[in-house]
C-alpha atoms as a PDB file:
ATOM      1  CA  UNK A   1     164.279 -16.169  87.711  1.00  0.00           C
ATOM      2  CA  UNK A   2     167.145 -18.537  88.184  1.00  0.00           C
ATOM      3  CA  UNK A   3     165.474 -20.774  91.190  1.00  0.00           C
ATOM      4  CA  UNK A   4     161.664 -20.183  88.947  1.00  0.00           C
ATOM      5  CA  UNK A   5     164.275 -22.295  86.286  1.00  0.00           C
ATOM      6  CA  UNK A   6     165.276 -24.682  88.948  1.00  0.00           C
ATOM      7  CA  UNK A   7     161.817 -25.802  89.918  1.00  0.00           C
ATOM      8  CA  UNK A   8     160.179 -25.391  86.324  1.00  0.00           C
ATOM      9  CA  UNK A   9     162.759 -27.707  84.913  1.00  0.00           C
ATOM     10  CA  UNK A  10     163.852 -30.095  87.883  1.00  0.00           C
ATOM     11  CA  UNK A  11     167.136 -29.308  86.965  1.00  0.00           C
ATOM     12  CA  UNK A  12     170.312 -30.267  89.185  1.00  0.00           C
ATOM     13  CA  UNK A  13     171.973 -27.075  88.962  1.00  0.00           C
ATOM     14  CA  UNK A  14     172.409 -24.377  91.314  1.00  0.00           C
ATOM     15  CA  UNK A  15     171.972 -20.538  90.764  1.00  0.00           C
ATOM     16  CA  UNK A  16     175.592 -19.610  90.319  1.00  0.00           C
ATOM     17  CA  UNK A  17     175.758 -22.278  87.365  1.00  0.00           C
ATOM     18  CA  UNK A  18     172.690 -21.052  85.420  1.00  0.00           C
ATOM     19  CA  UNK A  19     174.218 -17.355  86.058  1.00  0.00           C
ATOM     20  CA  UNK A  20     176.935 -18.660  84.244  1.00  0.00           C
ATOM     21  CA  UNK A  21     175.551 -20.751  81.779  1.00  0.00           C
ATOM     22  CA  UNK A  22     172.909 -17.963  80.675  1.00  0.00           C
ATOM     23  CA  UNK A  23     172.213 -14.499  78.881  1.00  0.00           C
ATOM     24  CA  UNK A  24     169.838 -12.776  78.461  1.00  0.00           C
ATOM     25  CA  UNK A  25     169.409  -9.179  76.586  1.00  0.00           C
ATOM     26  CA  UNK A  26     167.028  -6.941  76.037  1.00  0.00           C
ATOM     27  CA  UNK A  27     166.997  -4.488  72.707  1.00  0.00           C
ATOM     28  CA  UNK A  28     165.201  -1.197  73.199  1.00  0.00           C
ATOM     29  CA  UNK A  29     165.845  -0.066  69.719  1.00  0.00           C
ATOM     30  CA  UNK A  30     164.698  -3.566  68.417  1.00  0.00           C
ATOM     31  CA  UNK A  31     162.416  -4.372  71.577  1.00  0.00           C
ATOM     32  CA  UNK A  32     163.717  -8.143  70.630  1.00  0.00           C
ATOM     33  CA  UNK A  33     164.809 -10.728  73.890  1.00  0.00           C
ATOM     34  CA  UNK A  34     167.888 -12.916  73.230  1.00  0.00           C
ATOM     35  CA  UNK A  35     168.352 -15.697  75.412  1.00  0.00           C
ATOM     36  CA  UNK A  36     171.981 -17.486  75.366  1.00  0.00           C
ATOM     37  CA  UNK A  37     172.556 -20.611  76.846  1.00  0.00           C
ATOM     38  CA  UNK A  38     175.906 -22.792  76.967  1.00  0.00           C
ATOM     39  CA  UNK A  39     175.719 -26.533  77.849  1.00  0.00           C
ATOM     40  CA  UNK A  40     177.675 -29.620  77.680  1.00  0.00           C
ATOM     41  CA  UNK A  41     175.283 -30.377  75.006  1.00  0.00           C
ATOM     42  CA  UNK A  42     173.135 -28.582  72.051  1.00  0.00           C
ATOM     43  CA  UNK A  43     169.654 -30.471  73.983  1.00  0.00           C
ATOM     44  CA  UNK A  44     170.756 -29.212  76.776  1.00  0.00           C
ATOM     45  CA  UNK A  45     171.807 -25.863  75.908  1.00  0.00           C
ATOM     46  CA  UNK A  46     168.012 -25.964  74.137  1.00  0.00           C
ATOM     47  CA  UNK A  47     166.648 -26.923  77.266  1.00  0.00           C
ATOM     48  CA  UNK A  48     168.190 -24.354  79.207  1.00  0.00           C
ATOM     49  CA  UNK A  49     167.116 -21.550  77.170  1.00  0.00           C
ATOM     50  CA  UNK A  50     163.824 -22.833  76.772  1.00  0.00           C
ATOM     51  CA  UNK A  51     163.552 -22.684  80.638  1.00  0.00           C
ATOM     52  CA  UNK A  52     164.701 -19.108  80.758  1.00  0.00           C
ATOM     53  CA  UNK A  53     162.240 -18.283  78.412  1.00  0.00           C
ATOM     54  CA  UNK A  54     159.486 -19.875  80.484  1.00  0.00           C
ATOM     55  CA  UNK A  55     160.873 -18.126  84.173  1.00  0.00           C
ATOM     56  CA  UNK A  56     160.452 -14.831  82.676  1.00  0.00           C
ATOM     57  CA  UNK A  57     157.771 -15.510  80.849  1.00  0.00           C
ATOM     58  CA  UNK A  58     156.559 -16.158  84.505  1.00  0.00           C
ATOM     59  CA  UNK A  59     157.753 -13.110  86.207  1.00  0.00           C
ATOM     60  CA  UNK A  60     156.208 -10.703  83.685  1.00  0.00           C
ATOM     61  CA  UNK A  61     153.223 -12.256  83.560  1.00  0.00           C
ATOM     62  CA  UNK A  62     153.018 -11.531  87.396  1.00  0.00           C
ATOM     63  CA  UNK A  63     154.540  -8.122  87.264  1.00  0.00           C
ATOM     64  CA  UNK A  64     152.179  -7.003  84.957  1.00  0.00           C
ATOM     65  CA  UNK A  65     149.385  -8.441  87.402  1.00  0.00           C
ATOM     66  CA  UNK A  66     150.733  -6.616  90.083  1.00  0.00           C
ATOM     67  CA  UNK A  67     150.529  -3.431  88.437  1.00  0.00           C
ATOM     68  CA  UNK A  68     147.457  -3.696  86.879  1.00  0.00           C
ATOM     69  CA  UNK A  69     145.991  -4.503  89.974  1.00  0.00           C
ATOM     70  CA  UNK A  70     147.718  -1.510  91.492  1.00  0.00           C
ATOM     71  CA  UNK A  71     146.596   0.933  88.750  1.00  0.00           C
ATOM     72  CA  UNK A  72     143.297  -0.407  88.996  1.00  0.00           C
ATOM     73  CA  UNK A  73     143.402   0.241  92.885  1.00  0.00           C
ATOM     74  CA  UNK A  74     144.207   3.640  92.109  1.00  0.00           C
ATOM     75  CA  UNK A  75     141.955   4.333  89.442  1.00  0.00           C
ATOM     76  CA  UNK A  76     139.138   3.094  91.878  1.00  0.00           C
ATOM     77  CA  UNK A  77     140.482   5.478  94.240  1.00  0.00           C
ATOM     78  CA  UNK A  78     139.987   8.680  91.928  1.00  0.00           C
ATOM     79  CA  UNK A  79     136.789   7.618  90.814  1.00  0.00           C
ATOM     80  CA  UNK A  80     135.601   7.498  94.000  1.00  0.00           C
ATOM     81  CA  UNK A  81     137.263  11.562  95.204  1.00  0.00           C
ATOM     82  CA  UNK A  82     135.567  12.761  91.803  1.00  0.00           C
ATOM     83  CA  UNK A  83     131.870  10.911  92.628  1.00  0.00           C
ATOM     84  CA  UNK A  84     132.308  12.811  96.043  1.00  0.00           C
ATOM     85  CA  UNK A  85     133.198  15.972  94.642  1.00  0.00           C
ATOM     86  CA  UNK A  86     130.467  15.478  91.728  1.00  0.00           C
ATOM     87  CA  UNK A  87     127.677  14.870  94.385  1.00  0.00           C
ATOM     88  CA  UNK A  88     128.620  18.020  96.537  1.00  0.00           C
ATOM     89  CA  UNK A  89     128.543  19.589  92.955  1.00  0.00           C
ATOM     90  CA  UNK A  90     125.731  22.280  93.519  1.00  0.00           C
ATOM     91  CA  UNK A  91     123.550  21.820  90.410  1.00  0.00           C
ATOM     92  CA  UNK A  92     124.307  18.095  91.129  1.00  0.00           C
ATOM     93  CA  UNK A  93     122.596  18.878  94.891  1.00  0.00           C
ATOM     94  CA  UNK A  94     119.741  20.898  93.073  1.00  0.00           C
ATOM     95  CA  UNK A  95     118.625  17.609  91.113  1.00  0.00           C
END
């Protein structure tokens, strides 16, 4: 997420120092995302957070690709076994 941050935001900061400079949490009970961000200034404190928001915004988006894609792979897969085992279904043969 940290580099995503770097190259979203052109930002001349390394990994380490966005590590440091940011939080984020996750709530289970609440299901709510805090991002914390300290800066030398409130704009850029704003700015910082705003990135994070945006790089994970990122990587969710594409995790929840990924897995759709491979839940759909698998639900292709099982449709497929049960069409085989419903055409070697005898009164399925009769017809």
């Amino acid at each position: 997420m940290l580099e995503a941050m770097i190259q979203l935001g052109s930002l001349d900061k390394t990994p380490a120092e966005l590590q440091e400079a940011i939080t984020v949490r996750f709530s289970r009970d609440t299901r709510l995302l805090t991002i914390t961000a300290s800066a030398q200034s409130p704009h850029e404190a704003q700015q910082l957070a705003r990135l994070s928001f945006e790089a994970l915004k990122g990587e969710l988006i594409n995790h929840a690709q990924e897995r759709l894609g491979q839940l759909l792979t698998a639900a292709e897969r099982d449709l497929q076994v049960e069409l085989i085992r419903f055409r070697g279904h005898p009164v399925v043969k009769q017809l």
